[in-house]
N, C-alpha and C. Protein backbone atom coordinates (compact mmCIF):
# COMPACT_ATOMS: atom_id res chain seq x y z
N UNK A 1 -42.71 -14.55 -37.64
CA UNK A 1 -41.97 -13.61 -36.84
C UNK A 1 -41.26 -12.60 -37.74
N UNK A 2 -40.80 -13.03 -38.91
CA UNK A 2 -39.70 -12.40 -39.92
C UNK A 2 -41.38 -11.24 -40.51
N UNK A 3 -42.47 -11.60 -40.68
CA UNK A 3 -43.18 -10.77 -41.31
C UNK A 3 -43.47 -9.82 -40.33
N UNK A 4 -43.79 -9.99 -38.83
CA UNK A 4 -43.68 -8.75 -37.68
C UNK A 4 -43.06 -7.37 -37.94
N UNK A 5 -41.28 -7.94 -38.41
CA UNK A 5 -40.14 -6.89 -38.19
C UNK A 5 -40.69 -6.19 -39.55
N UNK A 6 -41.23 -6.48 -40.34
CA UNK A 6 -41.06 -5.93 -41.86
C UNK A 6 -42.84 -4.87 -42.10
N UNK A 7 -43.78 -5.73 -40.77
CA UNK A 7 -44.65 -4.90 -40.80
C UNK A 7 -44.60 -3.29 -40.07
N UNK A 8 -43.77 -3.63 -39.05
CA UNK A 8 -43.35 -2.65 -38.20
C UNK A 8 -42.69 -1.73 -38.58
N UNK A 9 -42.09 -1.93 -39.68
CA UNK A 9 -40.85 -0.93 -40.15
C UNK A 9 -42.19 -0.17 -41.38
N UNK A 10 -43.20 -1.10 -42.24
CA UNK A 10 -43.74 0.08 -42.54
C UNK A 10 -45.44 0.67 -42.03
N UNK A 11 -45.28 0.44 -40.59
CA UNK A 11 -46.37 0.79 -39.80
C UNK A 11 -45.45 2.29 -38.94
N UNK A 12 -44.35 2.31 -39.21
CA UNK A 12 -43.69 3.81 -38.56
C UNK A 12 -42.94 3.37 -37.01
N UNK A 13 -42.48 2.52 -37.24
CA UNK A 13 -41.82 1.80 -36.01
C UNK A 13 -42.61 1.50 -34.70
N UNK A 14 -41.93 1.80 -33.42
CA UNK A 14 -42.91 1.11 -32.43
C UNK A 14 -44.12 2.07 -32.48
N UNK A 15 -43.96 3.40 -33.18
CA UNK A 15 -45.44 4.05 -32.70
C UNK A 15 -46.52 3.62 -33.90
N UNK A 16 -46.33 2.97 -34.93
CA UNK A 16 -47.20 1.89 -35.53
C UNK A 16 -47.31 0.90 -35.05
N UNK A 17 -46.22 0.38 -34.24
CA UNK A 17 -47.10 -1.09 -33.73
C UNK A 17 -47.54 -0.85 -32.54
N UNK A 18 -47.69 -0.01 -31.67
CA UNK A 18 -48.87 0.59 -30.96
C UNK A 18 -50.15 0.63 -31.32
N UNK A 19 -49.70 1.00 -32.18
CA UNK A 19 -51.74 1.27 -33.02
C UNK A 19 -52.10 0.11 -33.35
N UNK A 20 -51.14 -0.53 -33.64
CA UNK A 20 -51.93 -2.45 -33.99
C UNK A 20 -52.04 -2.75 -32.72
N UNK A 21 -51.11 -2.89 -31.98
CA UNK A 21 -51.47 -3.75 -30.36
C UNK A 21 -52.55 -2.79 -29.47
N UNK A 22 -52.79 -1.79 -29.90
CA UNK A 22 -53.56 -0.87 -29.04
C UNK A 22 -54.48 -1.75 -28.06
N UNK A 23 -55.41 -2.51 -28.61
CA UNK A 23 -56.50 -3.43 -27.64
C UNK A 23 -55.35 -4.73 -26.58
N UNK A 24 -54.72 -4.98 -27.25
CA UNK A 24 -53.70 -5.84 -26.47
C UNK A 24 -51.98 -5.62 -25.67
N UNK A 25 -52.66 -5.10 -24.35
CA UNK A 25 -51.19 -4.21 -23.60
C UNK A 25 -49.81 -5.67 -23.76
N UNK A 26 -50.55 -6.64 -23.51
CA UNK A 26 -49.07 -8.05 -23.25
C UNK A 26 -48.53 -7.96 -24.26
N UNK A 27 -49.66 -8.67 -25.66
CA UNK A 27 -48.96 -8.15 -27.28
C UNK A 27 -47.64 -7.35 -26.94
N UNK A 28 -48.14 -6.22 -27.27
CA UNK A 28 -47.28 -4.72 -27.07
C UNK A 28 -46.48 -4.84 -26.57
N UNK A 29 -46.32 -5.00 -25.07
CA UNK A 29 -45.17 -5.26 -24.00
C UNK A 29 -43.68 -6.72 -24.96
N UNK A 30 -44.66 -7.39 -25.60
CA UNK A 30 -43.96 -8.77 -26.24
C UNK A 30 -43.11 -8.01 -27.41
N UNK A 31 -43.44 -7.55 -28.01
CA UNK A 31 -43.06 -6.82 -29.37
C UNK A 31 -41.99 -5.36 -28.62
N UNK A 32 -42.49 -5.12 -27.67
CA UNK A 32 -41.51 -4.07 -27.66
C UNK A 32 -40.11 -4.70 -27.07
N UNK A 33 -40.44 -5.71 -25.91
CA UNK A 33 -38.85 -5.73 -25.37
C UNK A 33 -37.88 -6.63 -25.63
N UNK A 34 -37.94 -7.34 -27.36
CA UNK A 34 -36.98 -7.29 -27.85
C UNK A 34 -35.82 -5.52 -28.08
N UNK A 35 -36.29 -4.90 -28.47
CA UNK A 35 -35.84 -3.73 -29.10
C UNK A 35 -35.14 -3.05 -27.74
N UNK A 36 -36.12 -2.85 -26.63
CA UNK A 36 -35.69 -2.38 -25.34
C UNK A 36 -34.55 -3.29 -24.79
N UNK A 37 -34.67 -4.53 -25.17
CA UNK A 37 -33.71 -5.72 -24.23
C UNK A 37 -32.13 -5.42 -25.27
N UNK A 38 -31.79 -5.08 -26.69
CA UNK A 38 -31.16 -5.07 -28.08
C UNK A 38 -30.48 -3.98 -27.23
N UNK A 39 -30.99 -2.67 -26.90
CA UNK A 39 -30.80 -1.43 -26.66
C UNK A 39 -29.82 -1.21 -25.43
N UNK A 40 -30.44 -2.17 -24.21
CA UNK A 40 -29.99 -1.94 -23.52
C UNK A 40 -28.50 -2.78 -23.02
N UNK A 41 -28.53 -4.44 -23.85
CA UNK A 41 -27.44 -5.21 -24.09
C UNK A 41 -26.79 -4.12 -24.97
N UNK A 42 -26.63 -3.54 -25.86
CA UNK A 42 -26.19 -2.11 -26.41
C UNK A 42 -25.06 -1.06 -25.72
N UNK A 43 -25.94 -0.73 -24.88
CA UNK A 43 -25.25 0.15 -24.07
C UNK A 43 -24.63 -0.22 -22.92
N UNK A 44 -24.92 -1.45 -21.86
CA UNK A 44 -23.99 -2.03 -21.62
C UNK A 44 -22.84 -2.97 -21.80
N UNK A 45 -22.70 -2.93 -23.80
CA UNK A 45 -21.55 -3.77 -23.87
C UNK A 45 -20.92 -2.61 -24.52
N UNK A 46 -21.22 -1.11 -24.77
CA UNK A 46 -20.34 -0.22 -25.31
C UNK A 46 -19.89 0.80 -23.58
N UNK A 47 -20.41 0.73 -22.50
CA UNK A 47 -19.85 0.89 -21.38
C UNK A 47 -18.62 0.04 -21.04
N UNK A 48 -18.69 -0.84 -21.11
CA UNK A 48 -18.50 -2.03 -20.34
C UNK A 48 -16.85 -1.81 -21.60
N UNK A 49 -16.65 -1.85 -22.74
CA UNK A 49 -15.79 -1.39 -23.49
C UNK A 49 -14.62 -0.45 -22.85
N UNK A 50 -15.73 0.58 -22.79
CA UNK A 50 -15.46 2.65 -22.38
C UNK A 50 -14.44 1.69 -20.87
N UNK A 51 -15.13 1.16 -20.02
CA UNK A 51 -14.01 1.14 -18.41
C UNK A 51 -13.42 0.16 -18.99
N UNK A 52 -13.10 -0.96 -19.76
CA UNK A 52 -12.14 -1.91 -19.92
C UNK A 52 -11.34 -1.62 -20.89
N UNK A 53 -10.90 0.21 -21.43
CA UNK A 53 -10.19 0.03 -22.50
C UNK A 53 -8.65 0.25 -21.97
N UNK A 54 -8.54 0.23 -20.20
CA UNK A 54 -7.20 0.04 -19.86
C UNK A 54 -6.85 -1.27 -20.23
N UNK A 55 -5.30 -1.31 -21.01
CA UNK A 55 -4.86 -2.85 -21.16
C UNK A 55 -3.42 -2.74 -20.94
N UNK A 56 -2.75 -2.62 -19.26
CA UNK A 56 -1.58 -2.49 -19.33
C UNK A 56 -0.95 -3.40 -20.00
N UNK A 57 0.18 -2.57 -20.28
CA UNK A 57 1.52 -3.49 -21.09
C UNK A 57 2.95 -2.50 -20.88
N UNK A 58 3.75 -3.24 -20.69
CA UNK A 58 5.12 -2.72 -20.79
C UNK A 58 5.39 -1.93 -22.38
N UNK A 59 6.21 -1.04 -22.67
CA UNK A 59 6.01 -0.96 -24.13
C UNK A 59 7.56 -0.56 -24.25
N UNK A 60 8.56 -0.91 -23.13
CA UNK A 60 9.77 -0.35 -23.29
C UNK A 60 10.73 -1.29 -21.76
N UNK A 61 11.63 -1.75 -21.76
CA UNK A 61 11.44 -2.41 -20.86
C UNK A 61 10.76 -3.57 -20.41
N UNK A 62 10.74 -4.18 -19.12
CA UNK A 62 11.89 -3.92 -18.19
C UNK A 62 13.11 -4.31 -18.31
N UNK A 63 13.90 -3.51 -18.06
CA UNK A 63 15.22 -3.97 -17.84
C UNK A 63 15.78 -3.70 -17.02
N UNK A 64 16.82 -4.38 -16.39
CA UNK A 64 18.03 -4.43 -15.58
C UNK A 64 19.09 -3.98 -15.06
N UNK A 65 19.78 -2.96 -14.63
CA UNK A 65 21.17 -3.12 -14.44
C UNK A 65 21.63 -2.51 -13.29
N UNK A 66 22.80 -3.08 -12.78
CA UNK A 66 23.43 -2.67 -12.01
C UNK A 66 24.52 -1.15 -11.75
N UNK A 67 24.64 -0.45 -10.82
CA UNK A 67 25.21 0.86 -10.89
C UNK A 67 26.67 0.20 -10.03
N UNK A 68 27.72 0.29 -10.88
CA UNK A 68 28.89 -0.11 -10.63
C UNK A 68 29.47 1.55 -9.07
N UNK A 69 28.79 2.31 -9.25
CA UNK A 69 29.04 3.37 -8.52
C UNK A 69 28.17 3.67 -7.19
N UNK A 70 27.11 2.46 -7.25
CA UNK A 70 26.39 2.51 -5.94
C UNK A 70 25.78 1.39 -5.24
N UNK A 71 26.10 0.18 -6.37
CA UNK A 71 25.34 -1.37 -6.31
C UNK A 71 24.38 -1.65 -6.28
N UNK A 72 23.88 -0.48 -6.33
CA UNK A 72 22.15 -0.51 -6.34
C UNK A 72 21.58 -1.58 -8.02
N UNK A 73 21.02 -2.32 -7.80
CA UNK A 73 19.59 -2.93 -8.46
C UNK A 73 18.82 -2.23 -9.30
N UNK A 74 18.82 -2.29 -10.78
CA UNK A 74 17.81 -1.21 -10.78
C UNK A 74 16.85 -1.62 -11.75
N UNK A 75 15.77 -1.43 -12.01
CA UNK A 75 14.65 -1.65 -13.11
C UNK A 75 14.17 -0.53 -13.73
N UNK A 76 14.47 -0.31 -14.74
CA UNK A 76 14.12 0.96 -15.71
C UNK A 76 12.81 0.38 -16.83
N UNK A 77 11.48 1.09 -17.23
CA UNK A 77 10.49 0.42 -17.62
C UNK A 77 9.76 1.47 -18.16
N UNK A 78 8.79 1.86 -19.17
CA UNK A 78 7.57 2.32 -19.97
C UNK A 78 6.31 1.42 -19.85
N UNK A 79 5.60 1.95 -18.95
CA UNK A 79 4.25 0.64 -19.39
C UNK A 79 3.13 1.98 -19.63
N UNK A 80 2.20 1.18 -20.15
CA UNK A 80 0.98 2.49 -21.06
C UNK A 80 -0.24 1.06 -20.78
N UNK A 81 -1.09 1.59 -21.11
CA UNK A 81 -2.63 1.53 -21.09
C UNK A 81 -3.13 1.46 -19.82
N UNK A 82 -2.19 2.00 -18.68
CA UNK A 82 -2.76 2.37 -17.23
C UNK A 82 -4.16 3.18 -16.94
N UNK A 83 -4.70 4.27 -17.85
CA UNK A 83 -5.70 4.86 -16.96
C UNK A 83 -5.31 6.15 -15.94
N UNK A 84 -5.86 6.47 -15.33
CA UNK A 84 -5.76 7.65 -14.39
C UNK A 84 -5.08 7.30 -13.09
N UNK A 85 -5.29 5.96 -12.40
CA UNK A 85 -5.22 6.22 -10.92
C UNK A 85 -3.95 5.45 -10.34
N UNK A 86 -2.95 6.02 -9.72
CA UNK A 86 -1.73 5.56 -8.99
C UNK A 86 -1.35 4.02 -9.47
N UNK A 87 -0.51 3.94 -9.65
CA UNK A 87 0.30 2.34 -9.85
C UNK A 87 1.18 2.07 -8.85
N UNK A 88 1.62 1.29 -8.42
CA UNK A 88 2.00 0.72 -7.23
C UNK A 88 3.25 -0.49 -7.96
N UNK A 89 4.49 -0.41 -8.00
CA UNK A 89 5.59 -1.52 -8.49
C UNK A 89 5.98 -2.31 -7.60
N UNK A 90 6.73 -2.74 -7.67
CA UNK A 90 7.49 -3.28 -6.63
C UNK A 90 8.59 -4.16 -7.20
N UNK A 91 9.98 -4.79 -6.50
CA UNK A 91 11.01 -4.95 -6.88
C UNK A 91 11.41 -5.90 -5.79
N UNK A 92 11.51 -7.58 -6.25
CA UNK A 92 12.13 -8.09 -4.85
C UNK A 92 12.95 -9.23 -5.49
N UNK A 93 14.24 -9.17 -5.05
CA UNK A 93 15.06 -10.38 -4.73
C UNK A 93 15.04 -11.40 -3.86
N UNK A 94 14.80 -12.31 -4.65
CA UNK A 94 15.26 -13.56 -2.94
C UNK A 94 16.24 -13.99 -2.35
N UNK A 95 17.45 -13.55 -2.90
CA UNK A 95 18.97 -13.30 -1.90
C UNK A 95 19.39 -11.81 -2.82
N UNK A 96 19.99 -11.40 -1.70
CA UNK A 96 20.98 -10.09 -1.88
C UNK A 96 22.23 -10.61 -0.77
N UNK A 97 23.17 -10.53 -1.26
CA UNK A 97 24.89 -10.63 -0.90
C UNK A 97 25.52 -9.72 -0.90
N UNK A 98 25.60 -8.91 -0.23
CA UNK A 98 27.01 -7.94 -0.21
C UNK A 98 28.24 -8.07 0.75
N UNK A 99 29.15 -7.85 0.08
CA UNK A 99 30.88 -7.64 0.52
C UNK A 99 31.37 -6.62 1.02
N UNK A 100 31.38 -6.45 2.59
CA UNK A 100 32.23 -4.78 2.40
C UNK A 100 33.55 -5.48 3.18
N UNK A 101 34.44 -4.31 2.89
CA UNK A 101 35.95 -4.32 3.45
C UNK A 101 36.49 -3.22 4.09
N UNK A 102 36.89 -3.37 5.09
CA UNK A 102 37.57 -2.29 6.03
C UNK A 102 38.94 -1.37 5.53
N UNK A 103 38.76 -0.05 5.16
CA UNK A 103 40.07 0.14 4.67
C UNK A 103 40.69 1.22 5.30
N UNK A 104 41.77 1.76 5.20
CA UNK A 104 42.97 3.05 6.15
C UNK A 104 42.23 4.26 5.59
N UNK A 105 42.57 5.72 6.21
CA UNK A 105 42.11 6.53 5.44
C UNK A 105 43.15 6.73 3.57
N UNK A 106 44.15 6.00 4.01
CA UNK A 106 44.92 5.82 3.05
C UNK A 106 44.63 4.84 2.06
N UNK A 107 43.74 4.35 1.94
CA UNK A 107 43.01 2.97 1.07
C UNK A 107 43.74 1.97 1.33
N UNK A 108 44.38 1.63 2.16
CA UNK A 108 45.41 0.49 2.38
C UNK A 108 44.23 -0.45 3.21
N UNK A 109 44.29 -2.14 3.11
CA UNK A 109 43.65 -3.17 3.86
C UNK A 109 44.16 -3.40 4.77
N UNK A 110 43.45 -3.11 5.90
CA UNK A 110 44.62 -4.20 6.97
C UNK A 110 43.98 -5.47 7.20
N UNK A 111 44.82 -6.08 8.37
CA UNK A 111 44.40 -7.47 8.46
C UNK A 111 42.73 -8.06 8.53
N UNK A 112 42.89 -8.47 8.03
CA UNK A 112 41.07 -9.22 8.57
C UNK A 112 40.59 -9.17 6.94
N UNK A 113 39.58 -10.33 7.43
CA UNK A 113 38.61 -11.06 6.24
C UNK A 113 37.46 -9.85 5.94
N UNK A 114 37.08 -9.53 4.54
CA UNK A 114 36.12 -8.96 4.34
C UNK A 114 34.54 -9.12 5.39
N UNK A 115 33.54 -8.53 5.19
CA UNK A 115 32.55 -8.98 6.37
C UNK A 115 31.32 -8.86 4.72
N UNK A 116 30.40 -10.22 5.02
CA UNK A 116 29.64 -10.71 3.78
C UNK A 116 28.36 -10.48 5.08
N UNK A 117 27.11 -10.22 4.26
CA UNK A 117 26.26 -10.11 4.74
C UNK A 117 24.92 -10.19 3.57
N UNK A 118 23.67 -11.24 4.08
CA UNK A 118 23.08 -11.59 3.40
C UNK A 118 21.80 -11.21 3.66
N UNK A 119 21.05 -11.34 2.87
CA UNK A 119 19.42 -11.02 2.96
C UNK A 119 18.29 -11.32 2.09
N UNK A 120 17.28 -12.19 2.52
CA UNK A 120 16.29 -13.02 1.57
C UNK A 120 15.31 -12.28 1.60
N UNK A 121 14.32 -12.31 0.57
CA UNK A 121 13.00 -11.83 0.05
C UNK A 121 13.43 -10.13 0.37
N UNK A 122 14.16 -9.53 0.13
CA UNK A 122 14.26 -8.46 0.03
C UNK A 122 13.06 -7.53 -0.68
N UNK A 123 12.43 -6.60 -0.40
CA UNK A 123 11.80 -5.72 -1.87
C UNK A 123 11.78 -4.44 -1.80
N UNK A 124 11.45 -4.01 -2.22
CA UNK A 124 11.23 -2.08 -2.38
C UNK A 124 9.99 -1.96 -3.35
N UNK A 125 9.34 -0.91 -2.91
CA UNK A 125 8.23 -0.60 -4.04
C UNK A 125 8.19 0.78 -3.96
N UNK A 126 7.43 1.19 -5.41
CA UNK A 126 7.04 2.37 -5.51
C UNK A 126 5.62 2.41 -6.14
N UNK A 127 4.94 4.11 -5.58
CA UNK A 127 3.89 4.49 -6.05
C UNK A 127 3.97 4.99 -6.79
N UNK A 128 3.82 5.14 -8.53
CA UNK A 128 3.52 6.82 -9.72
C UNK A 128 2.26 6.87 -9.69
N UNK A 129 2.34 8.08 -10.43
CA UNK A 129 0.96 8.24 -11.29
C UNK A 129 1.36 8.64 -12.18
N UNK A 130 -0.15 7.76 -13.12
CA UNK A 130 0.00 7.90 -14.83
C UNK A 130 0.36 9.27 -15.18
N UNK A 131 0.81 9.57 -16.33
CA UNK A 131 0.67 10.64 -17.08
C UNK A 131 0.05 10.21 -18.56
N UNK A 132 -1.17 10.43 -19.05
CA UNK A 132 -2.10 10.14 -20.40
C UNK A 132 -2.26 8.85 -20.57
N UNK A 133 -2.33 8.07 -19.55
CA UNK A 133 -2.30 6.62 -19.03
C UNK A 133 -1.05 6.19 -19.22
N UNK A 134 -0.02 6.56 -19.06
CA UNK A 134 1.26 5.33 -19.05
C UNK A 134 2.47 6.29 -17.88
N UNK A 135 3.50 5.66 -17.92
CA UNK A 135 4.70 5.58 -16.72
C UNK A 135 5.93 5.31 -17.45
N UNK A 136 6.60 6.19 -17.15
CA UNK A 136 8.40 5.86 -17.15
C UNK A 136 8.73 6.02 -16.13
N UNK A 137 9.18 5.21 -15.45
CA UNK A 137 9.63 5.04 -14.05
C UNK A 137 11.01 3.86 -14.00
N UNK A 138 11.51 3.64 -12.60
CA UNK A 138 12.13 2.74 -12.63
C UNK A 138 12.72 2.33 -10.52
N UNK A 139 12.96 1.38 -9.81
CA UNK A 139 12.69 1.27 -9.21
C UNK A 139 14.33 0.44 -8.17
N UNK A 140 14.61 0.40 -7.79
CA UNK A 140 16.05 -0.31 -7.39
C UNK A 140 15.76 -0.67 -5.78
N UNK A 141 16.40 -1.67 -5.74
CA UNK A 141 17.08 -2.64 -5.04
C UNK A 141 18.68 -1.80 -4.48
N UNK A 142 18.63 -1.47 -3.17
CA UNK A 142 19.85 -0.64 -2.82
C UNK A 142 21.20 -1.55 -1.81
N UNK A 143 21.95 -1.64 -1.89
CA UNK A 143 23.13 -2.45 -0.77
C UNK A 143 22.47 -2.09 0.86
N UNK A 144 22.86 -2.99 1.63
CA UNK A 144 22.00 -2.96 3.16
C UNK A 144 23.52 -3.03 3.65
N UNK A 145 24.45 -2.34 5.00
CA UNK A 145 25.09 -2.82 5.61
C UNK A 145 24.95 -3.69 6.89
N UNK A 146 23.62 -3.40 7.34
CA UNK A 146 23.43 -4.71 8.91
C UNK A 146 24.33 -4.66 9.76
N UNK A 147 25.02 -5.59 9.95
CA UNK A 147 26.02 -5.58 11.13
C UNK A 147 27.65 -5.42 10.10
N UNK A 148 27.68 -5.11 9.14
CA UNK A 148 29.04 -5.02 8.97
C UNK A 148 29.72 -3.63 9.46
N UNK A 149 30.64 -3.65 9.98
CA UNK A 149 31.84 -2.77 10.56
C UNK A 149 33.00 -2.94 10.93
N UNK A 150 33.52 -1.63 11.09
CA UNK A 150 35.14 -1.74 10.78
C UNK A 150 34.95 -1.30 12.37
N UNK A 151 36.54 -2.34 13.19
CA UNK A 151 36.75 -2.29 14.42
C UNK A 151 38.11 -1.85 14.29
N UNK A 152 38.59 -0.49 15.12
CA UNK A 152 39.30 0.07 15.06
C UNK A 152 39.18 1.78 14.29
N UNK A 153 39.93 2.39 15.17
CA UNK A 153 40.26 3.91 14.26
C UNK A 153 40.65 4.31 13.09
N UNK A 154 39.94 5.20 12.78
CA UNK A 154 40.31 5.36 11.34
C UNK A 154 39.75 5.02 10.17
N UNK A 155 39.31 3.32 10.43
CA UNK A 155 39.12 2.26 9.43
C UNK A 155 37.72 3.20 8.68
N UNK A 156 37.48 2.90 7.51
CA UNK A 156 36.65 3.29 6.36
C UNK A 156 35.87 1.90 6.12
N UNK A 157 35.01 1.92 5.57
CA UNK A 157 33.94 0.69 5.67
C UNK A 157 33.42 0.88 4.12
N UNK A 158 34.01 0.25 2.91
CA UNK A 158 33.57 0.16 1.64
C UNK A 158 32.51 -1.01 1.27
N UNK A 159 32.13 -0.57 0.59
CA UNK A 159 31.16 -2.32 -0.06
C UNK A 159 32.17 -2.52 -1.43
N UNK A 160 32.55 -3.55 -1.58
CA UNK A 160 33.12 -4.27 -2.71
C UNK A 160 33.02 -5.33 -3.49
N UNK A 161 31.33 -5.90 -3.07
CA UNK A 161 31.19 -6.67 -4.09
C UNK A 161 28.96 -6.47 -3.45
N UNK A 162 28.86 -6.64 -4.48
CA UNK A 162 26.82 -6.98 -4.49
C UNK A 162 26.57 -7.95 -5.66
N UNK A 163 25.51 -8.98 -5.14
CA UNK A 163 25.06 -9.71 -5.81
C UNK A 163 23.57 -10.00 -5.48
N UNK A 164 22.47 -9.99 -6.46
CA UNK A 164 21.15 -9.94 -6.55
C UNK A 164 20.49 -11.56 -7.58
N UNK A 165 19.41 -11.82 -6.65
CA UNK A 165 19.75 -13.34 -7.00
C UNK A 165 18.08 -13.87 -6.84
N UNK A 166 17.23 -14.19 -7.86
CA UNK A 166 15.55 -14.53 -7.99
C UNK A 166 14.80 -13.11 -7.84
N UNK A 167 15.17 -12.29 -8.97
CA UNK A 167 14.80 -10.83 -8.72
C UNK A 167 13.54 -10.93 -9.47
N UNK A 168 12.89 -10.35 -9.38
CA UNK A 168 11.18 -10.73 -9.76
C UNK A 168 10.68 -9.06 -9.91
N UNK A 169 10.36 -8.19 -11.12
CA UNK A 169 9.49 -6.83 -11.11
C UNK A 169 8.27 -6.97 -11.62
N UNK A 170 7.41 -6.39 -10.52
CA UNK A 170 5.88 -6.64 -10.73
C UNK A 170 5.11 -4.80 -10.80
N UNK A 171 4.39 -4.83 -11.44
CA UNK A 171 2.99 -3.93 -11.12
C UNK A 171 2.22 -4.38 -10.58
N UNK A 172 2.22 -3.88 -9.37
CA UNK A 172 1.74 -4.68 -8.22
C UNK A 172 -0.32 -4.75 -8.20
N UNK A 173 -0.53 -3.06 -8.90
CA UNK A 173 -1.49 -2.87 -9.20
C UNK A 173 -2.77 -3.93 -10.40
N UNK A 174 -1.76 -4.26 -11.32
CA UNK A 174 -2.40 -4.72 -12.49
C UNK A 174 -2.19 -6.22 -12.13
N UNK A 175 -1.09 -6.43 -11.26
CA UNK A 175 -0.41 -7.93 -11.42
C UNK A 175 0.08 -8.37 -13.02
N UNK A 176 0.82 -7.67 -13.30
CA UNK A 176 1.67 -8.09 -14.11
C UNK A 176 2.96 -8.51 -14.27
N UNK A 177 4.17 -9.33 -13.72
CA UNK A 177 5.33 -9.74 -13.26
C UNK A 177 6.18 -10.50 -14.62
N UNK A 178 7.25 -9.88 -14.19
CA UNK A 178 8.32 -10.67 -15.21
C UNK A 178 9.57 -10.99 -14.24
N UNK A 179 10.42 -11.89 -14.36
CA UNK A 179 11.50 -12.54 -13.37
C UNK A 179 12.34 -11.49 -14.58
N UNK A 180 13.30 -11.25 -13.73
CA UNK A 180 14.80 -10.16 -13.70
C UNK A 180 15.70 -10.80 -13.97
N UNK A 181 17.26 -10.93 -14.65
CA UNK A 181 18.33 -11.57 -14.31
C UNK A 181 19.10 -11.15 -13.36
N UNK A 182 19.49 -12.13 -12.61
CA UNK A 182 20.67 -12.24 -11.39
C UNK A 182 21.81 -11.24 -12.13
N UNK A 183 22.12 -10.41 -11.42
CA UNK A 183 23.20 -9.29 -11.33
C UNK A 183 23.94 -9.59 -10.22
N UNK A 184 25.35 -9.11 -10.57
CA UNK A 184 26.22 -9.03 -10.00
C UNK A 184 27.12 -7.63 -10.33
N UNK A 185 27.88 -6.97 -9.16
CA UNK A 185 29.11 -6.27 -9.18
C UNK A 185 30.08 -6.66 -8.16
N UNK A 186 31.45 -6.62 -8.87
CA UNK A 186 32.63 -7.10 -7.83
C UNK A 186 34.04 -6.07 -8.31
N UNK A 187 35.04 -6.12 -7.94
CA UNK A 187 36.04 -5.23 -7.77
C UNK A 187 35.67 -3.72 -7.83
N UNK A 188 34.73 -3.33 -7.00
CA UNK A 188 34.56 -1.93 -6.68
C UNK A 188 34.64 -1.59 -5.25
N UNK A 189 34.87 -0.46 -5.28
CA UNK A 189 35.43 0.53 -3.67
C UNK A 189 34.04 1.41 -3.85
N UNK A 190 32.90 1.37 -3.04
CA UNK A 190 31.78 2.17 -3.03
C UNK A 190 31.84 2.55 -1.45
N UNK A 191 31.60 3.55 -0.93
CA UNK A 191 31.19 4.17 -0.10
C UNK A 191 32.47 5.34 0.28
N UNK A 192 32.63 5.81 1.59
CA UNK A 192 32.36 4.88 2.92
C UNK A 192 30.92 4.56 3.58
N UNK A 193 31.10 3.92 4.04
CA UNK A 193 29.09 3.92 4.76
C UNK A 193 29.27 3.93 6.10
């Protein structure tokens, strides 16, 4: 077999070993589709490269933090080896807690217990698109009021405490996820809402 490859190379490649197999088409067909079969495993493992050279990764980020001025949740992040087409995030807690308190237009408390209000599997997502395959983006988790309110005139309706609790940020697209740390804010006057 090793003397084949070495005749072929000085018979002028396959159009010399044509002229030997000339009387025998199977021969021929045998001898050629190694080279054809080489060629074409070839070009589909340098394709196959070319679409798999997206390899997301974070390259900055994620991180965390809370806005003492709005309680919002937030995830700030760089990921690269995206590619061209829309990414899809998403952002979910499995408890959110917030505190609001009823106050005068004068900031004074009157009587009554703060009003706490809770909420599981919370999420938010967003869509970008890449720019030269990658994303700076970032994505938050915002305070919900629900049923809290102030009964009576006047009263102002602050949030004064948020807490975020099994926070989980994913690319929802790639499936790539990292768990968040539990945040908290407390002694703040945010709103009115």
């Amino acid at each position: 077999m090793g003397d084949l490859f070495v005749h072929v190379d000085r018979l002028g490649g396959l159009d010399g070993l044509r002229a030997v197999f000339a009387g025998n088409k199977q021969k021929l067909w045998i001898a050629e589709m190694p080279m054809k079969a080489f060629l074409l495993l070839l070009t589909l493992l340098l394709a196959g490269s070319v679409l798999r050279a997206q390899s997301p990764h974070f390259v900055k980020g994620p991180s965390a933090s809370i806005d003492p001025a709005t309680g919002d949740y937030t995830v700030a992040f760089k990921e690269a080896g995206l590619g061209n087409s829309p990414i899809t995030f998403s952002l979910t807690a499995q408890t959110e807690h917030f505190t609001f308190q009823c106050f005068t237009k004068s900031h004074n408390t009157p009587n009554g217990a703060p009003n706490g209000v809770s909420f599981s599997n919370e999420s938010s997502f967003v869509t970008l698109q890449p720019r030269n395959g990658q994303i700076t983006g970032s994505v938050s988790l915002s305070p919900q009021q629900d049923g809290a309110d102030c009964q009576g005139n006047g009263l102002l309706l602050f949030l004064i405490a948020a807490a975020y609790d099994g926070v989980k940020f994913c690319d929802v697209t790639d499936n790539l996820c990292q768990d968040m740390p539990s945040l908290s804010v407390s002694g703040v006057q945010i709103g009115p809402f």
